[in-house]
PDB file of N, CA and C in Angstrom:
ATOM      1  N   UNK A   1     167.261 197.369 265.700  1.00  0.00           N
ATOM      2  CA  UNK A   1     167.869 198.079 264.602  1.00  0.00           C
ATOM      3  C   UNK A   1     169.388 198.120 264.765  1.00  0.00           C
ATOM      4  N   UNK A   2     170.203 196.875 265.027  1.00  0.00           N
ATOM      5  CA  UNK A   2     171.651 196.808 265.366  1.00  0.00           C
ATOM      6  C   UNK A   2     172.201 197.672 263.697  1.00  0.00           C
ATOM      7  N   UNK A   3     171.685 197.150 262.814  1.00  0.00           N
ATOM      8  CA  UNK A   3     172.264 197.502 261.306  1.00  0.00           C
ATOM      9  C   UNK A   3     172.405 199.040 261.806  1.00  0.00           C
ATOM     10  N   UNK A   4     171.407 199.991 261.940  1.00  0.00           N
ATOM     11  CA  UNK A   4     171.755 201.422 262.173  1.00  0.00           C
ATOM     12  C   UNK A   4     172.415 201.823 263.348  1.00  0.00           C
ATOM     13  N   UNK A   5     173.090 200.991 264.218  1.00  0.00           N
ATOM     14  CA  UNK A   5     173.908 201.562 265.065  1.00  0.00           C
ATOM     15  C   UNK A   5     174.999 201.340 265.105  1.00  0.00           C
ATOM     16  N   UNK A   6     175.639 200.531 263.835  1.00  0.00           N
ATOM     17  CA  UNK A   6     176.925 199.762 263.370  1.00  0.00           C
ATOM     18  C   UNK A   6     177.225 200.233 262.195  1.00  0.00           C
ATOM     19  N   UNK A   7     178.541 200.981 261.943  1.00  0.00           N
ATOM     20  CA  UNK A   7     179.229 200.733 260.709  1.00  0.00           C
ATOM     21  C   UNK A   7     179.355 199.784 260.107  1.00  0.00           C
ATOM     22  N   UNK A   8     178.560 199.412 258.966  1.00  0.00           N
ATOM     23  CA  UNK A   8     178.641 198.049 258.264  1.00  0.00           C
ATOM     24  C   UNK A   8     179.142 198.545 257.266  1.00  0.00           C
ATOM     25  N   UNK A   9     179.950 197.847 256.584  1.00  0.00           N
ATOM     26  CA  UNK A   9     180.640 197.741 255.410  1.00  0.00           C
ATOM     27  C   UNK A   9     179.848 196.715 254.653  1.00  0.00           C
ATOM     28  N   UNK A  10     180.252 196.982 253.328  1.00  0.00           N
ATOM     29  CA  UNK A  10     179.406 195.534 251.955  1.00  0.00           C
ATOM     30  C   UNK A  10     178.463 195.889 251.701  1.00  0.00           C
ATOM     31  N   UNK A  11     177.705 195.169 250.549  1.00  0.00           N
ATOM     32  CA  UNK A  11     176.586 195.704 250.109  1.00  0.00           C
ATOM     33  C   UNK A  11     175.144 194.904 251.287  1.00  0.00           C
ATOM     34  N   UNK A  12     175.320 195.947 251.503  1.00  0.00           N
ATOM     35  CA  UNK A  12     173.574 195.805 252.657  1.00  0.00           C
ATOM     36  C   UNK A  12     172.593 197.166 252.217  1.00  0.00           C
ATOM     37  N   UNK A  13     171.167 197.165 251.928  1.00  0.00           N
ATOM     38  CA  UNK A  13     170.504 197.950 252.025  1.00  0.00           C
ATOM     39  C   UNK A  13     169.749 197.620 252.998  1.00  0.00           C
ATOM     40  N   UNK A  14     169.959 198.488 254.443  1.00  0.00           N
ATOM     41  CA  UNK A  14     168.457 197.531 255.511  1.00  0.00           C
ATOM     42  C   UNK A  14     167.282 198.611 255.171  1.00  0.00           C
ATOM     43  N   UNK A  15     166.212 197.822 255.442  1.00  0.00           N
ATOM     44  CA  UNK A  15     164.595 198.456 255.150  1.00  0.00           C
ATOM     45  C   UNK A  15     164.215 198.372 256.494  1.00  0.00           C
ATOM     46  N   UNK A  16     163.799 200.146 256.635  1.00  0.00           N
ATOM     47  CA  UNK A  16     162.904 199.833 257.987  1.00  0.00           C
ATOM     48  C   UNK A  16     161.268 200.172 257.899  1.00  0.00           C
ATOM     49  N   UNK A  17     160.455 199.655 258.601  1.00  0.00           N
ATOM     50  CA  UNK A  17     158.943 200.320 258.531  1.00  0.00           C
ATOM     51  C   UNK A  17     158.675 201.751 259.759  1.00  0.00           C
ATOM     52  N   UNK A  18     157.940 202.268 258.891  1.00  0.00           N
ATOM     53  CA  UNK A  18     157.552 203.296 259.638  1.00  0.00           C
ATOM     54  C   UNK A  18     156.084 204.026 259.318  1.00  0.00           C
ATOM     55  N   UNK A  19     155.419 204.312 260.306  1.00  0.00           N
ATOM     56  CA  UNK A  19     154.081 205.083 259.895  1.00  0.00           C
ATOM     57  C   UNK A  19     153.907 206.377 259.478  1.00  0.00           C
ATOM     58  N   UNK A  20     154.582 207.013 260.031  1.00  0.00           N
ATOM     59  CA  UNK A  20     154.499 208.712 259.604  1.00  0.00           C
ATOM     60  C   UNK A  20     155.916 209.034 259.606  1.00  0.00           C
ATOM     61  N   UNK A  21     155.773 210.398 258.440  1.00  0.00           N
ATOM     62  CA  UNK A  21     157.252 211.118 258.442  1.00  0.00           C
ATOM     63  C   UNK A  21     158.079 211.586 259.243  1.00  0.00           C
ATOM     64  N   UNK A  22     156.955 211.770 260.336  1.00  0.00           N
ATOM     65  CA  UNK A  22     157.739 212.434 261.737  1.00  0.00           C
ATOM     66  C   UNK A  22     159.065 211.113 262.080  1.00  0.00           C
ATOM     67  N   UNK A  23     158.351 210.073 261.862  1.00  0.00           N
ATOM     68  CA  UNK A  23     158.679 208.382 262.750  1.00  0.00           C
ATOM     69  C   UNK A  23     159.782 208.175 261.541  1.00  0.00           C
ATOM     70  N   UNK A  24     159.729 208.480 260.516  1.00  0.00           N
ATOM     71  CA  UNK A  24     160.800 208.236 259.791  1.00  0.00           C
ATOM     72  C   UNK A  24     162.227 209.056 260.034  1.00  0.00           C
ATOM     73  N   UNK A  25     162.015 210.480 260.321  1.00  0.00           N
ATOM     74  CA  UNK A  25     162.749 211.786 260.059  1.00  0.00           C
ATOM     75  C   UNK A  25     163.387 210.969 261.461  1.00  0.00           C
ATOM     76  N   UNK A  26     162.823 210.601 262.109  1.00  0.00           N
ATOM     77  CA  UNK A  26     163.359 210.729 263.814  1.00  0.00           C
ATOM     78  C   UNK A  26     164.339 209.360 263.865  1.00  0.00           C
ATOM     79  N   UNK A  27     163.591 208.218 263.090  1.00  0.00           N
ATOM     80  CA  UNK A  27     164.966 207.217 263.023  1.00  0.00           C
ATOM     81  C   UNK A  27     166.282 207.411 262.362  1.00  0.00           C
ATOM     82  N   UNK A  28     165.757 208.124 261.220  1.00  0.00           N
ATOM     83  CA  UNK A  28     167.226 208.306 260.284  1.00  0.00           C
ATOM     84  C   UNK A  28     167.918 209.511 260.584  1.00  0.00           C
ATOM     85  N   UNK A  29     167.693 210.283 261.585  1.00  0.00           N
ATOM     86  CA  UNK A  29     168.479 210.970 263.050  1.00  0.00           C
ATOM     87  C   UNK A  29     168.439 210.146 263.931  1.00  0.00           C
ATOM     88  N   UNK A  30     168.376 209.448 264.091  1.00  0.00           N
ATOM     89  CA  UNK A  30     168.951 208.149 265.550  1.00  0.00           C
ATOM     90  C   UNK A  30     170.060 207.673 265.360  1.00  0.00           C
ATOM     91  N   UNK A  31     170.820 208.457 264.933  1.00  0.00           N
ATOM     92  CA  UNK A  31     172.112 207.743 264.864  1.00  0.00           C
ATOM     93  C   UNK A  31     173.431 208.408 264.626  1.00  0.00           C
ATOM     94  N   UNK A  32     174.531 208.277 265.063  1.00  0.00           N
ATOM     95  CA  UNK A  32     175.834 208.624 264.861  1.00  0.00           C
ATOM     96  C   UNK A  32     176.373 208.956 263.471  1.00  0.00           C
ATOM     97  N   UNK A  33     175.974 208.018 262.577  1.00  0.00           N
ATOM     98  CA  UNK A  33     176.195 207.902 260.787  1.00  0.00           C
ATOM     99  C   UNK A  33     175.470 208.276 260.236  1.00  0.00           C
ATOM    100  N   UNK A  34     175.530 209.119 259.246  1.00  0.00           N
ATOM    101  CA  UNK A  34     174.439 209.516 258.169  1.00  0.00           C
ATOM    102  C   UNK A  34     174.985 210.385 257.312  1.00  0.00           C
ATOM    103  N   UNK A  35     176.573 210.252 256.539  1.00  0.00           N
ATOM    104  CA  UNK A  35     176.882 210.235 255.478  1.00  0.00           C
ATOM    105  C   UNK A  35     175.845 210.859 254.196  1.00  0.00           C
ATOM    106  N   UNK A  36     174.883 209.646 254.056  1.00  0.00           N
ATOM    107  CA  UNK A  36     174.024 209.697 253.223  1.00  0.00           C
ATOM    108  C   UNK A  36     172.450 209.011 253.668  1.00  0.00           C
ATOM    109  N   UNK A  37     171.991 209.860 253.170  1.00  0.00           N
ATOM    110  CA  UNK A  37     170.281 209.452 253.003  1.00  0.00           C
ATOM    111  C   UNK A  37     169.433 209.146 251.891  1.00  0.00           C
ATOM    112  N   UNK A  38     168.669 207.883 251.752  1.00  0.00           N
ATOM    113  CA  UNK A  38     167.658 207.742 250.701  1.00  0.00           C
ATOM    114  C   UNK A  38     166.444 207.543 250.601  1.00  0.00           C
ATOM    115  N   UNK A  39     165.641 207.570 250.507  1.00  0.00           N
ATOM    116  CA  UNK A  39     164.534 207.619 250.541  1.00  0.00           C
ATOM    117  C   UNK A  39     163.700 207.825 249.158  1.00  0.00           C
ATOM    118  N   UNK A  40     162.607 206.595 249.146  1.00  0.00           N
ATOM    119  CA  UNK A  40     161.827 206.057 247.766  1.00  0.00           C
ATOM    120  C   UNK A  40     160.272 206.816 248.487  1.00  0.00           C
ATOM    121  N   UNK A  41     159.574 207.225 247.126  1.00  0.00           N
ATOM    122  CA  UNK A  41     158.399 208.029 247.541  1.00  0.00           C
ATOM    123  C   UNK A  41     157.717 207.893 246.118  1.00  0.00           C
ATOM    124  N   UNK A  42     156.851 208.060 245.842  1.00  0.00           N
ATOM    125  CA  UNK A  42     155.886 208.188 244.253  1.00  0.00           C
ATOM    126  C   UNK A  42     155.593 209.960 245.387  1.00  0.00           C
ATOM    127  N   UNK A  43     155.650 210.627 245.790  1.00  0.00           N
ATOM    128  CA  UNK A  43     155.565 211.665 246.209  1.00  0.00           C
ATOM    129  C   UNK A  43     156.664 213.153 246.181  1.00  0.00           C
ATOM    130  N   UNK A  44     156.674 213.250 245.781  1.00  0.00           N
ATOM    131  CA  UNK A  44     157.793 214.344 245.085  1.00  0.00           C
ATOM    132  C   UNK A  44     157.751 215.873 246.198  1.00  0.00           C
ATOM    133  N   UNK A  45     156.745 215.880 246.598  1.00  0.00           N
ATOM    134  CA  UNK A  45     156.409 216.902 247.992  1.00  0.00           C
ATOM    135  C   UNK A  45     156.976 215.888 249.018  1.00  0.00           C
ATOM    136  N   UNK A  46     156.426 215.356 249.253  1.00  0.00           N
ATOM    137  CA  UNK A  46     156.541 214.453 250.468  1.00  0.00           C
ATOM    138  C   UNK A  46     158.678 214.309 250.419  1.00  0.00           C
ATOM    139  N   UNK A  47     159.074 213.973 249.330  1.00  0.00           N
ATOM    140  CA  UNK A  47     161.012 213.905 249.420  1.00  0.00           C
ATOM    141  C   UNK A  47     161.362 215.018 250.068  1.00  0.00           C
ATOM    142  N   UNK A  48     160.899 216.200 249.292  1.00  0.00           N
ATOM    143  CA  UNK A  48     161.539 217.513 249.921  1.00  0.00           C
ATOM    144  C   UNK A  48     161.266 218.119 251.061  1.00  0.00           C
ATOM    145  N   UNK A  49     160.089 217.586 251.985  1.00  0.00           N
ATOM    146  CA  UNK A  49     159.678 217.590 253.168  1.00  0.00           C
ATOM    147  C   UNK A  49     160.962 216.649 253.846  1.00  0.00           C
ATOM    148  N   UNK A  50     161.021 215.595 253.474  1.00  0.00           N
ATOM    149  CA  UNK A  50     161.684 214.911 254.248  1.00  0.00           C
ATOM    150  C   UNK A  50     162.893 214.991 254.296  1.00  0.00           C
ATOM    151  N   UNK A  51     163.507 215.545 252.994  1.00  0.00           N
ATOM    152  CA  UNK A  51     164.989 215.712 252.925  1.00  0.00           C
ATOM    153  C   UNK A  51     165.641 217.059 253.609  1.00  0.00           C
ATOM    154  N   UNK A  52     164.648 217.677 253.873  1.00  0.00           N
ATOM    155  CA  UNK A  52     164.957 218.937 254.339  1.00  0.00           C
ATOM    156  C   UNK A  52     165.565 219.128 255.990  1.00  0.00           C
ATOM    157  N   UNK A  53     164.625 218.008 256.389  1.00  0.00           N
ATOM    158  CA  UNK A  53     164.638 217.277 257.918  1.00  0.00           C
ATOM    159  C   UNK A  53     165.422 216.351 258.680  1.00  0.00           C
ATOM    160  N   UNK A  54     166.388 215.798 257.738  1.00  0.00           N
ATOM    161  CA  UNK A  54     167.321 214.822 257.959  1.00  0.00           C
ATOM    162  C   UNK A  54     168.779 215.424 257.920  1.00  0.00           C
ATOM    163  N   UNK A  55     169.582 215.000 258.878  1.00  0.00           N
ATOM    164  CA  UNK A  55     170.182 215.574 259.460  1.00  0.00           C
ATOM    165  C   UNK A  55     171.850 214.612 258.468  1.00  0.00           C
ATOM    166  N   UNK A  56     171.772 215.004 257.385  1.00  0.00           N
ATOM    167  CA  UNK A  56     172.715 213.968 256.572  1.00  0.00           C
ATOM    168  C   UNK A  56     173.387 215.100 255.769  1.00  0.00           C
ATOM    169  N   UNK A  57     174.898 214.773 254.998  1.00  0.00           N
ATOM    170  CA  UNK A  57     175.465 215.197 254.603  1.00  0.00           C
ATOM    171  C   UNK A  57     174.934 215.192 252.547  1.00  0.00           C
ATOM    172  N   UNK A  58     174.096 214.112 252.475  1.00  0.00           N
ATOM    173  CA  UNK A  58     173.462 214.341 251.157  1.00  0.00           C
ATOM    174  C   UNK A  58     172.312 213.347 251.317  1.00  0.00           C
ATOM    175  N   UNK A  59     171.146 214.010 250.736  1.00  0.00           N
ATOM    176  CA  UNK A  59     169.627 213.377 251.367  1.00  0.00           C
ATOM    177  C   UNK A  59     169.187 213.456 249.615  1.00  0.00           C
ATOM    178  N   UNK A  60     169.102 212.015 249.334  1.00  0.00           N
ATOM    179  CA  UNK A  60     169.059 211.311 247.741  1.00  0.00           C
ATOM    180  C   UNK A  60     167.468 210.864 247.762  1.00  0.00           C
ATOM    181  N   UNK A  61     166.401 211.370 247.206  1.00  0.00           N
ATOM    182  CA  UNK A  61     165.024 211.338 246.918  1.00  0.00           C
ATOM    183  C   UNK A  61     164.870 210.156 245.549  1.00  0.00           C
ATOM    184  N   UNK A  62     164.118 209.089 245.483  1.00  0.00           N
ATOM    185  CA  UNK A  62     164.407 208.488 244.076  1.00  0.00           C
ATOM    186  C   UNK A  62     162.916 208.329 244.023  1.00  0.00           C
ATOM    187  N   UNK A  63     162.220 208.515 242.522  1.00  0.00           N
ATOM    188  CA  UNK A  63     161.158 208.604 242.984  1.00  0.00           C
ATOM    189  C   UNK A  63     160.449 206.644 242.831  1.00  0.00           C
ATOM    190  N   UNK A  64     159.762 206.592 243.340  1.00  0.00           N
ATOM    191  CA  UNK A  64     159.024 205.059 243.256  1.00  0.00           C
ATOM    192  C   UNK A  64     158.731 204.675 242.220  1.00  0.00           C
TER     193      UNK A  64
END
């Protein structure tokens, strides 16, 4: 996961996989940067669980 441990500039969206929310919440706190957070869901409970948990200056829910 070099992309999340590097300030990249340009248009990059990297995609990572993950199994559970815990495994998600815990990567997108793995890191120095987090400006911003996004996260795609058809789950509208499940965003505000997760946005609540992330350790970002604005945590952006879009739904699927």
């Amino acid at each position: 996961m070099m992309m999340a441990r590097e300030e990249t500039f340009g248009p990059v969206a990297p995609l990572f996989r993950f199994e559970t929310e815990a495994e998600a919440v815990r990567m997108a706190n793995d890191t120095e940067f987090g400006l911003a957070s996004y996260f795609y869901t058809r789950d509208l409970a499940r965003s505000w669980r997760v946005a609540r948990r992330w350790n970002t200056a604005l945590s952006v829910s879009i739904p699927a």
